[in-house]
Structure formats: structure tokens, C-alpha cells
C-alpha atoms as a PDB file:
ATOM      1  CA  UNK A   1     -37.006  39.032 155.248  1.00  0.00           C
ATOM      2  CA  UNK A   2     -34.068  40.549 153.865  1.00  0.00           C
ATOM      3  CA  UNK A   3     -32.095  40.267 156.549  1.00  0.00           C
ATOM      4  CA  UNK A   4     -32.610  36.580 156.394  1.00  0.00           C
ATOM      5  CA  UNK A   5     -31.484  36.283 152.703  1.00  0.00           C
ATOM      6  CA  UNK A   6     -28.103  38.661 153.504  1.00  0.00           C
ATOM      7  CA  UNK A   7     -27.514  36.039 156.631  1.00  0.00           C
ATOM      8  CA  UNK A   8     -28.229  32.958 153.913  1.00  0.00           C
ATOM      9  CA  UNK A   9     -25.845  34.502 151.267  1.00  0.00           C
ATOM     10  CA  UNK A  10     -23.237  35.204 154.218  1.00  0.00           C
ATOM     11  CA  UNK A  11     -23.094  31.563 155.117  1.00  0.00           C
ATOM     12  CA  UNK A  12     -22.891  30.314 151.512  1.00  0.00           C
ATOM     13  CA  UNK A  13     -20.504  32.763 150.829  1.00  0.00           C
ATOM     14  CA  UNK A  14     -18.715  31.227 153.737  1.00  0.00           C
ATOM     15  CA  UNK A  15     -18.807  27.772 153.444  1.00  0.00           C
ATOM     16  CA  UNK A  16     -17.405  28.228 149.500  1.00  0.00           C
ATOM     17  CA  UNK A  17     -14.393  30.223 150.710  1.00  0.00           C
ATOM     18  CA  UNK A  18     -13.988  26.976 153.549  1.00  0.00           C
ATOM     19  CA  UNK A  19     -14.127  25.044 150.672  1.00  0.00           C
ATOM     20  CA  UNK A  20     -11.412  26.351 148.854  1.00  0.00           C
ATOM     21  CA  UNK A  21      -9.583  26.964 151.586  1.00  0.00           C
ATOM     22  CA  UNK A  22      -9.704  23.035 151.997  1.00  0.00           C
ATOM     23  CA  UNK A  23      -8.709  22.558 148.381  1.00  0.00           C
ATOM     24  CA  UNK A  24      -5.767  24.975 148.933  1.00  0.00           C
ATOM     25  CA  UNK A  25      -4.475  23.220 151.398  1.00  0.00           C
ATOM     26  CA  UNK A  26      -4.900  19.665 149.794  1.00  0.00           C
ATOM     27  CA  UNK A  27      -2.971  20.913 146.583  1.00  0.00           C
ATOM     28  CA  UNK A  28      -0.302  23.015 148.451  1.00  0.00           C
ATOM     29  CA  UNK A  29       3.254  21.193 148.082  1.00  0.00           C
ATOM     30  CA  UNK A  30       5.250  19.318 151.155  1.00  0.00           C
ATOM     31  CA  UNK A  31       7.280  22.150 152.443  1.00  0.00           C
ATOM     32  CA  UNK A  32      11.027  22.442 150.582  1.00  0.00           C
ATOM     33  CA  UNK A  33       9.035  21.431 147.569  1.00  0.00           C
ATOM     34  CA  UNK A  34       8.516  23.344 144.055  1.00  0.00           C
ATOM     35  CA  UNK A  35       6.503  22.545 140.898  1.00  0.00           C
ATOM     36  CA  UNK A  36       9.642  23.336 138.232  1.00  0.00           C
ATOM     37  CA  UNK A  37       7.645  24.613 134.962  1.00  0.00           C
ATOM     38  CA  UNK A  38       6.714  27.266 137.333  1.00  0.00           C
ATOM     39  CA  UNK A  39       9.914  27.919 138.216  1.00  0.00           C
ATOM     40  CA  UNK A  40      11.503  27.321 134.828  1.00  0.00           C
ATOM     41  CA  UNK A  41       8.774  28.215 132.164  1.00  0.00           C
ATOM     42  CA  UNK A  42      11.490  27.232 129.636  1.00  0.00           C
ATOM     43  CA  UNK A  43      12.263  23.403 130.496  1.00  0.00           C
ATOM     44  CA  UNK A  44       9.864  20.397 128.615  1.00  0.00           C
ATOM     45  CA  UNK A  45       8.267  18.050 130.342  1.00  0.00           C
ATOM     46  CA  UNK A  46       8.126  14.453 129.064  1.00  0.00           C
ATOM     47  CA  UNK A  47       6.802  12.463 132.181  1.00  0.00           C
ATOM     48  CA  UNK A  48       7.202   8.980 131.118  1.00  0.00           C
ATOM     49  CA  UNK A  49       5.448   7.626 134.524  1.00  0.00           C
ATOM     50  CA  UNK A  50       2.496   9.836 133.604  1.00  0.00           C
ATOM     51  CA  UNK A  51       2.000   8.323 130.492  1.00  0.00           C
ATOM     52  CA  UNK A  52       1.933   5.188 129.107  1.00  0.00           C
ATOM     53  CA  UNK A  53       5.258   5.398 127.387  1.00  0.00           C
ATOM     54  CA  UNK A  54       7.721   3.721 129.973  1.00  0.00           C
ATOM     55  CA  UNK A  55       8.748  -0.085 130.895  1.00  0.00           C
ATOM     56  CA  UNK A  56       5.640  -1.280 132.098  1.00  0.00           C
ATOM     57  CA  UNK A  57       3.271   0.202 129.563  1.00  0.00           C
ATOM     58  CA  UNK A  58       0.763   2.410 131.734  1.00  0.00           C
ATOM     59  CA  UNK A  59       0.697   4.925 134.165  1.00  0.00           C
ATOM     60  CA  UNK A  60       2.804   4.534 137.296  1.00  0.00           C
ATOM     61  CA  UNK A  61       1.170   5.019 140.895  1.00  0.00           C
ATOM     62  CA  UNK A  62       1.480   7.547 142.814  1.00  0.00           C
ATOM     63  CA  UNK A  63       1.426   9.706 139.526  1.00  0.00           C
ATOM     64  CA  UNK A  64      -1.781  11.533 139.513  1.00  0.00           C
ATOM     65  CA  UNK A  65      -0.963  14.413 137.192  1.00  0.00           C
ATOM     66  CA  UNK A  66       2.063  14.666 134.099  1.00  0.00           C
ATOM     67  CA  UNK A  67       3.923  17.764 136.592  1.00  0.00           C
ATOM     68  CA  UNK A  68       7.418  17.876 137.864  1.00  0.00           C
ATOM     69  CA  UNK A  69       8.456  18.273 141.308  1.00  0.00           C
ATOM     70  CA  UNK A  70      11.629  18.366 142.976  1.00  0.00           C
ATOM     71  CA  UNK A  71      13.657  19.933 146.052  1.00  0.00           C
ATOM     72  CA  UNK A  72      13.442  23.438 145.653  1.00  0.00           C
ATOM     73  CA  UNK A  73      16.976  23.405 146.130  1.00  0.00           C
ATOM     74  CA  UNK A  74      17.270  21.093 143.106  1.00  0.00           C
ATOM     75  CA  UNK A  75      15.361  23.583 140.740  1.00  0.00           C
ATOM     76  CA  UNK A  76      17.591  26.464 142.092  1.00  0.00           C
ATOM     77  CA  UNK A  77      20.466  24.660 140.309  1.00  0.00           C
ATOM     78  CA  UNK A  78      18.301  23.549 137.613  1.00  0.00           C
ATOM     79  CA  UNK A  79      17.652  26.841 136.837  1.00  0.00           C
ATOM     80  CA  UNK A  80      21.529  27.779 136.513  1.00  0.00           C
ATOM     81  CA  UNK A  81      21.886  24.948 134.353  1.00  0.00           C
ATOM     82  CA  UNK A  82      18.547  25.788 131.938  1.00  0.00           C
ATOM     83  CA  UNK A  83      20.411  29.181 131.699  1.00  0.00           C
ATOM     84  CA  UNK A  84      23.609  28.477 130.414  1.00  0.00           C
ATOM     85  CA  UNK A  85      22.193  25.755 127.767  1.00  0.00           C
ATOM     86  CA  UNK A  86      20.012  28.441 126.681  1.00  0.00           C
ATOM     87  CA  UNK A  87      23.035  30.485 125.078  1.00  0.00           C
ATOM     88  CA  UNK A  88      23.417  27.722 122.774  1.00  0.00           C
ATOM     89  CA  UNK A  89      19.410  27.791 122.163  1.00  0.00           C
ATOM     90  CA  UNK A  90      19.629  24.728 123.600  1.00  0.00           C
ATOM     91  CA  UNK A  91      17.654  23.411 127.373  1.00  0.00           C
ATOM     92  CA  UNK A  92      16.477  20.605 129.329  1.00  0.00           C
ATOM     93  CA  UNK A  93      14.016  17.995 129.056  1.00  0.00           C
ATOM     94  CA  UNK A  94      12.383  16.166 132.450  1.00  0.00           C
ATOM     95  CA  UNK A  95      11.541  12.534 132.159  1.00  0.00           C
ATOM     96  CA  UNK A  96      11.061  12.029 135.409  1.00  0.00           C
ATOM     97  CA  UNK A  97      12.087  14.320 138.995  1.00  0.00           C
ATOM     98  CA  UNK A  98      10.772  13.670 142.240  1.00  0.00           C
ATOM     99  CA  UNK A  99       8.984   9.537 142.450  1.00  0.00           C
ATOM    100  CA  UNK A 100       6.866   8.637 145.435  1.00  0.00           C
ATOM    101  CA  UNK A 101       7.405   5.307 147.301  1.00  0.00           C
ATOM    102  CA  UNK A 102       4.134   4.423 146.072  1.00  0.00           C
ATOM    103  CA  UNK A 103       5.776   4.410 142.419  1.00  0.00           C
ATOM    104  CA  UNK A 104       8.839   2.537 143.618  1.00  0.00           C
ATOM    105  CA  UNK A 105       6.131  -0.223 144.973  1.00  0.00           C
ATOM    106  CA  UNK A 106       4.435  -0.278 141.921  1.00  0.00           C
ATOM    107  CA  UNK A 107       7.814  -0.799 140.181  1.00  0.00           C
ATOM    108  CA  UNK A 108       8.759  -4.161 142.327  1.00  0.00           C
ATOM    109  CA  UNK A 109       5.353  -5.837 142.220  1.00  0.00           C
ATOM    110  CA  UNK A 110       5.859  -5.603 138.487  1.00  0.00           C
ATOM    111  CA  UNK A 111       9.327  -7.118 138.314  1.00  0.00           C
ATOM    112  CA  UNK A 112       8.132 -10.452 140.405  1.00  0.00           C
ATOM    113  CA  UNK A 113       5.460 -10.573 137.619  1.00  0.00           C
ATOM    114  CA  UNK A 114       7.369 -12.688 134.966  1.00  0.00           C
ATOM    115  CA  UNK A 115       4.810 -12.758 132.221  1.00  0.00           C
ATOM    116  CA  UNK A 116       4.269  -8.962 132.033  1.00  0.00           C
ATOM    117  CA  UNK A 117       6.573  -8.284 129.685  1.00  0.00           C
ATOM    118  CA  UNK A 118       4.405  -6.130 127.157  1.00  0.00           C
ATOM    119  CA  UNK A 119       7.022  -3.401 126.623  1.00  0.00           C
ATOM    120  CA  UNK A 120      10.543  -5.755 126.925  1.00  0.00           C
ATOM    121  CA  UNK A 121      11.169  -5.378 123.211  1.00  0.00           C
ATOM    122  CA  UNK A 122      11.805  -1.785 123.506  1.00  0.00           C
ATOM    123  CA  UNK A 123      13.299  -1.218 127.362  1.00  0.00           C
ATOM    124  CA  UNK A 124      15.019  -4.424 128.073  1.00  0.00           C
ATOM    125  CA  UNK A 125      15.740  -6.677 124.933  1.00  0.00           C
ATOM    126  CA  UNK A 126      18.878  -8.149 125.988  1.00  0.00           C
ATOM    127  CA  UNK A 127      17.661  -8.421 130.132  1.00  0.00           C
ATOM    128  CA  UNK A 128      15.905 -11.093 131.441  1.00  0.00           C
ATOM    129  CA  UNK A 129      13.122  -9.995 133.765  1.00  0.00           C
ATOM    130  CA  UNK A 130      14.076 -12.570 136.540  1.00  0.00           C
ATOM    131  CA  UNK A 131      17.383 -10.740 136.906  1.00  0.00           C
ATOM    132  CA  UNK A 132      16.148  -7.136 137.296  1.00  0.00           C
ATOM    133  CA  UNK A 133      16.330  -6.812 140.549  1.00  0.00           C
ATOM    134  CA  UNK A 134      20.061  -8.878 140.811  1.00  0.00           C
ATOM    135  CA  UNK A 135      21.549  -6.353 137.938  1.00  0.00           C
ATOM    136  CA  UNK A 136      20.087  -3.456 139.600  1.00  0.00           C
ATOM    137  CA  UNK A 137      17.855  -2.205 137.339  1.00  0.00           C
ATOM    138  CA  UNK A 138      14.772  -2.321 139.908  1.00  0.00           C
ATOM    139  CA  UNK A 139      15.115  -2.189 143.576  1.00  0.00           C
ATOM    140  CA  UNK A 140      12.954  -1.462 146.926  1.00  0.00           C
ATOM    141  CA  UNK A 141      14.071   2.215 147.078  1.00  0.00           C
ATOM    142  CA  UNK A 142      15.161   5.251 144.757  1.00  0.00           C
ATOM    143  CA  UNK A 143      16.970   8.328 144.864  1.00  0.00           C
ATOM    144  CA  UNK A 144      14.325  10.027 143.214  1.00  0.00           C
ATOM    145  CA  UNK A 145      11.842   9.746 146.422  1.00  0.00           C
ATOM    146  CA  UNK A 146      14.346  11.763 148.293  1.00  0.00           C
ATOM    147  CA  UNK A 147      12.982  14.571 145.958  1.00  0.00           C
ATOM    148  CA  UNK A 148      16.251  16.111 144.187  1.00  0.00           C
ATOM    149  CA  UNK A 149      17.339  13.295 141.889  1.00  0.00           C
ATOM    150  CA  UNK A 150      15.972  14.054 138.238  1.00  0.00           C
ATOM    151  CA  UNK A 151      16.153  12.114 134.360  1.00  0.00           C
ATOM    152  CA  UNK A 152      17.076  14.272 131.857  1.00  0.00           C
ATOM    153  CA  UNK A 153      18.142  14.926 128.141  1.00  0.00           C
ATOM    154  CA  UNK A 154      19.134  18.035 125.825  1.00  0.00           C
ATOM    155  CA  UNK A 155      17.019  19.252 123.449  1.00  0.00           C
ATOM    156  CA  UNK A 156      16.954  21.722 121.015  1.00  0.00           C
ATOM    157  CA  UNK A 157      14.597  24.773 121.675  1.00  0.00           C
ATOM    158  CA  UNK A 158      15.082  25.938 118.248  1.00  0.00           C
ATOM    159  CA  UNK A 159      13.734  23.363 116.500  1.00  0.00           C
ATOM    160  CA  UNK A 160      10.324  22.931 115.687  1.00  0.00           C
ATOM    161  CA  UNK A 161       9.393  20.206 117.896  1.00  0.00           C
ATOM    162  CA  UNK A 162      12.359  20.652 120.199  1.00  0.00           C
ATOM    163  CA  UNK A 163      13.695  17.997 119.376  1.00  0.00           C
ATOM    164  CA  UNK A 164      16.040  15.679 121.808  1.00  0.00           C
ATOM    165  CA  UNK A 165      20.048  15.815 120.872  1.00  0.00           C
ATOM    166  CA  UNK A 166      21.361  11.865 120.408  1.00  0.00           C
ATOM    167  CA  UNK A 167      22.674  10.153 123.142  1.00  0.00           C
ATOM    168  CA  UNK A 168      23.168   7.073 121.701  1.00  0.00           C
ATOM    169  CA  UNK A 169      20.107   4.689 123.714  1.00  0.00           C
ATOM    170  CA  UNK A 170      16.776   6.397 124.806  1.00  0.00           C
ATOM    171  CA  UNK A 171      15.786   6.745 128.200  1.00  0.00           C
ATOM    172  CA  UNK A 172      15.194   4.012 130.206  1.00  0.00           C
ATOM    173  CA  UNK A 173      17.044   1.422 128.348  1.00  0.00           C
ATOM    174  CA  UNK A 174      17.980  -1.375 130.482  1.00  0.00           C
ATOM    175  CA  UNK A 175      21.810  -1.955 129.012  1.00  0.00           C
ATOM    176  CA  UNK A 176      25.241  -1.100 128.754  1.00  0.00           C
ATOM    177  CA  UNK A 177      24.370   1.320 125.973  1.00  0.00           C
ATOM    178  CA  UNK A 178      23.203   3.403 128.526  1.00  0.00           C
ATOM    179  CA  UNK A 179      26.133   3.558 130.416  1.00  0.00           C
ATOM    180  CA  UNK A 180      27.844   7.034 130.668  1.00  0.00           C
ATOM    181  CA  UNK A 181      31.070   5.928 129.013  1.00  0.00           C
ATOM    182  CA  UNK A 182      29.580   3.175 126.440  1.00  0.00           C
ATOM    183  CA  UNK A 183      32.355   2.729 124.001  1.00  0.00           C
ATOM    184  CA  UNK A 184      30.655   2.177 120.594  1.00  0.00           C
ATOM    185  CA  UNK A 185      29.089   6.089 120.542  1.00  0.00           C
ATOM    186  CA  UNK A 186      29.443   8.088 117.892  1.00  0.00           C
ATOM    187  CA  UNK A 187      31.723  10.866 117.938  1.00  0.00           C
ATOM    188  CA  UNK A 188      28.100  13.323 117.936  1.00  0.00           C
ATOM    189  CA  UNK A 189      26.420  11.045 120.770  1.00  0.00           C
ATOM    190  CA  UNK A 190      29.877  10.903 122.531  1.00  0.00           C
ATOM    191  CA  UNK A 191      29.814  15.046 122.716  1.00  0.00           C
ATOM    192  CA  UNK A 192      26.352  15.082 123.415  1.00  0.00           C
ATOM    193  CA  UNK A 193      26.910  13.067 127.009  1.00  0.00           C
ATOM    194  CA  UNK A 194      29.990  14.732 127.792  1.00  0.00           C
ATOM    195  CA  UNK A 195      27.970  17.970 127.249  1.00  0.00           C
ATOM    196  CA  UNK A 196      25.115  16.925 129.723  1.00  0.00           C
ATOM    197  CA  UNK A 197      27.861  15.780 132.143  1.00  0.00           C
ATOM    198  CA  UNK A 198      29.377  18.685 131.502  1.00  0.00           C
ATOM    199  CA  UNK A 199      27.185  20.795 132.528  1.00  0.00           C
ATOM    200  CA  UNK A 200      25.079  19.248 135.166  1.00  0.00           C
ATOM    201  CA  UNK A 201      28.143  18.575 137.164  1.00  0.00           C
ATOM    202  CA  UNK A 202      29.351  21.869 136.892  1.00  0.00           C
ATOM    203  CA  UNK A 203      26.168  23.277 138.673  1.00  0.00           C
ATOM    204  CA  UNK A 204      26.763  20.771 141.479  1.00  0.00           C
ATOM    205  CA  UNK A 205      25.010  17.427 140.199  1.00  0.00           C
ATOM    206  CA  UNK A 206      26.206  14.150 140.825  1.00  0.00           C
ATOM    207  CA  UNK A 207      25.837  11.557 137.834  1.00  0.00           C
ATOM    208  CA  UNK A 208      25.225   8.000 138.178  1.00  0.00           C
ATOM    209  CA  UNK A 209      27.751   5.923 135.811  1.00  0.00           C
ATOM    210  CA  UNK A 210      25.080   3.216 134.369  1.00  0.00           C
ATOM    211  CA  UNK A 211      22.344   5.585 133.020  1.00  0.00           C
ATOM    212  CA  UNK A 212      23.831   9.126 131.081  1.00  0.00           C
ATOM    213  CA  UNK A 213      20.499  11.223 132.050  1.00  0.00           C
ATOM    214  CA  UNK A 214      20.313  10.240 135.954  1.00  0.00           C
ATOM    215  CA  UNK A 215      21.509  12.487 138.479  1.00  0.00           C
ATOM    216  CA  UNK A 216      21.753  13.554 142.169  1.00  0.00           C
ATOM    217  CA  UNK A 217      21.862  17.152 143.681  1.00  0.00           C
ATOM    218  CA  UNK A 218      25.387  16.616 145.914  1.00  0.00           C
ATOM    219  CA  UNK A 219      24.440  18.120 149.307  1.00  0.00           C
ATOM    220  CA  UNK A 220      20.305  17.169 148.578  1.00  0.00           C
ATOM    221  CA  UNK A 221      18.116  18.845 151.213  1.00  0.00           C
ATOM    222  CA  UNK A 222      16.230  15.313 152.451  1.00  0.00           C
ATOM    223  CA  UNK A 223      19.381  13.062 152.308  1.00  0.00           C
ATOM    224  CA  UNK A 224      17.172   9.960 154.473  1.00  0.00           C
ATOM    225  CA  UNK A 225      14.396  10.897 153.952  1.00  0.00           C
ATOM    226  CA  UNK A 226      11.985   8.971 150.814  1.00  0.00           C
ATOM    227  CA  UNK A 227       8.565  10.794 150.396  1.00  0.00           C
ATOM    228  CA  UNK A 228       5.263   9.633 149.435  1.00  0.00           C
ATOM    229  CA  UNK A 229       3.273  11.548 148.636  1.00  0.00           C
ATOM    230  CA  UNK A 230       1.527  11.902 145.181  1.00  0.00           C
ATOM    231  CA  UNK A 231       2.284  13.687 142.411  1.00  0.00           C
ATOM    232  CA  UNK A 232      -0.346  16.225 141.351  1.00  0.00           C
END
């Protein structure tokens, strides 16, 4: 009899470690991959898709869980760059890294939807939604899918609430005020940009012209290549 129950326990003990063993791999990142808090315990996360708190007004698809992914050769330099911010007590906030197709998808079926326009006051006052995909603002692929293209800011890490330096428009604004050399900054905004230029570019980012927190690793691992695969 007790050689029955030891058999029964071995098998259940078994089938749980099969289990997680399943789980493990389910969970385990697309090789080249890396979560970045856990790489850069420092940097604040601010996942617009994951939230509610972006142009279309709810969660995007494709993102499952509020974490940060990129190329792991993208959080190398991101590292470098957290680093040297940090001497001024300063660091880097993510809006938004790696996006999967799926999101991109999600993105266009909402721009051919003319009457969903619950969030246009604050994103896109001064664009009409007929012409986002004409000026560019949405289109049938992204950088970001490629896995080492990444929206940040500045913020201050010794502030209470680490709070965001001015950049003269918030994220995602769809408008010239957003563009990297918009000429009615302030002189504090105006150093602010140059500073995230600065220092993005130095540790071998590329930025894009029309939206100051946007930018490319130069020599990105997956240069053809747009994932899809979720984020969680």
C-alpha cells in the first residue's frame, strides 16, 4: 500500500513540474529579447498602450501586461544612457518599447473608424482623423515591431513623484509641437530636447525629426524583421 501512495505522489509530483515546465516555456522571451526593468531596475515605466491613457482611449492589442521589452541590444545602450543621466539624478521614462503587429493592426482599424474620436481633444486637436494615415501619423507598419525602437522622456528621480522634465507637448501629440526643432519652445523645454537628443544619440540612437521622444537603435539587431508576438 505504501508503495502505491510513493508511486501516486511521484506522478503528481511529476506532472506539476511538466506543468511548469510548460508555463516556463510559454512566458520565456523570443530569443535576442530582454524585459528592461530587469535589466535597468532604475528606469519608470509609463506604458501608455497598457493603459487607457493613449489616442484611442483603452488598452491596445497585443498588450497583455504594462512591461517593457526591447532588443537586448537596445537595453545594452539603454543602460549606458540611464547611467550617465543618473549623475545629474536624473533617468528615463518608457512610454512605449517593443509594439507587436497585432498593436499596429489595432492602430489602423481605428483610424478608418471616423466617429471614434473619444480622446481627439487631447492627442490630435488640430488633425483631422481622415488624414492620419496621409500625414503619417498612423501607418500599416512601425519601427517599434522590429523590437529596438523605444518612446521616451526625462524625468527627475529626485523628486517625489519623479516627475517628467518639460518638453514643450506630451507624448503622443499629433502636431508640429512635437517636432524636434518646434520653434516656439521655451528656452527650459528647448534644453530639455537638446538634452534627450543629446544624449540618446551619443549612445548610438537615431531620432526621428517629427516626434522629440522617438528613437531607433542605428545598427538594430532585427532590421526586416516586425514581431508579433504579445507583450506579457
Amino acid at each position: 500500500m505504501e508503495n502505491v501512495l510513493n508511486i501516486k505522489k511521484a506522478f503528481i509530483l511529476c506532472v506539476i513540474a511538466i506543468l511548469f515546465s510548460i508555463n516556463g516555456i510559454a512566458q520565456k522571451l523570443h530569443k535576442g529579447f530582454s524585459y528592461v526593468k530587469e535589466e535597468i531596475p532604475t528606469i519608470v515605466l509609463e506604458l501608455r498602450y497598457a493603459s487607457n491613457h493613449n489616442f484611442i482611449g483603452k488598452p491596445i492589442d497585443g498588450y497583455l501586461k504594462p512591461v517593457a521589452i526591447l532588443s537586448s541590444n537596445a537595453v545594452e545602450a539603454l543602460k549606458k544612457v540611464q547611467a550617465e543621466l543618473a549623475k545629474k539624478q536624473l533617468g528615463l521614462k518608457i512610454y512605449d518599447a517593443y509594439r507587436p503587429q497585432t498593436a499596429v493592426n489595432h492602430f489602423m482599424r481605428w483610424a478608418l473608424d471616423l466617429n471614434d474620436t473619444i480622446n481627439k481633444a487631447e492627442f490630435y486637436p488640430n488633425v483631422d482623423k481622415k488624414n492620419l494615415f496621409k500625414d503619417g501619423y498612423i501607418a500599416s507598419r512601425s519601427g517599434h515591431s522590429r523590437g529596438s525602437t523605444i518612446d521616451i522622456t526625462i524625468v527627475n528621480l529626485a523628486s517625489p513623484n519623479k516627475e517628467e522634465l518639460d518638453m514643450g507637448s506630451p507624448y503622443d501629440f499629433f502636431g508640429e509641437k512635437s517636432w524636434i526643432q518646434y520653434p516656439k519652445l521655451t528656452a527650459k523645454q528647448r534644453e530639455n530636447r537638446e538634452l534627450l537628443q543629446r544624449v540618446m544619440k551619443k549612445y548610438n540612437f537615431a531620432n526621428y525629426p517629427k516626434e522629440w521622444w522617438h528613437f531607433t537603435l542605428k545598427n538594430e539587431p532585427f532590421p526586416e524583421t516586425y514581431f508579433d508576438f504579445p507583450i506579457e
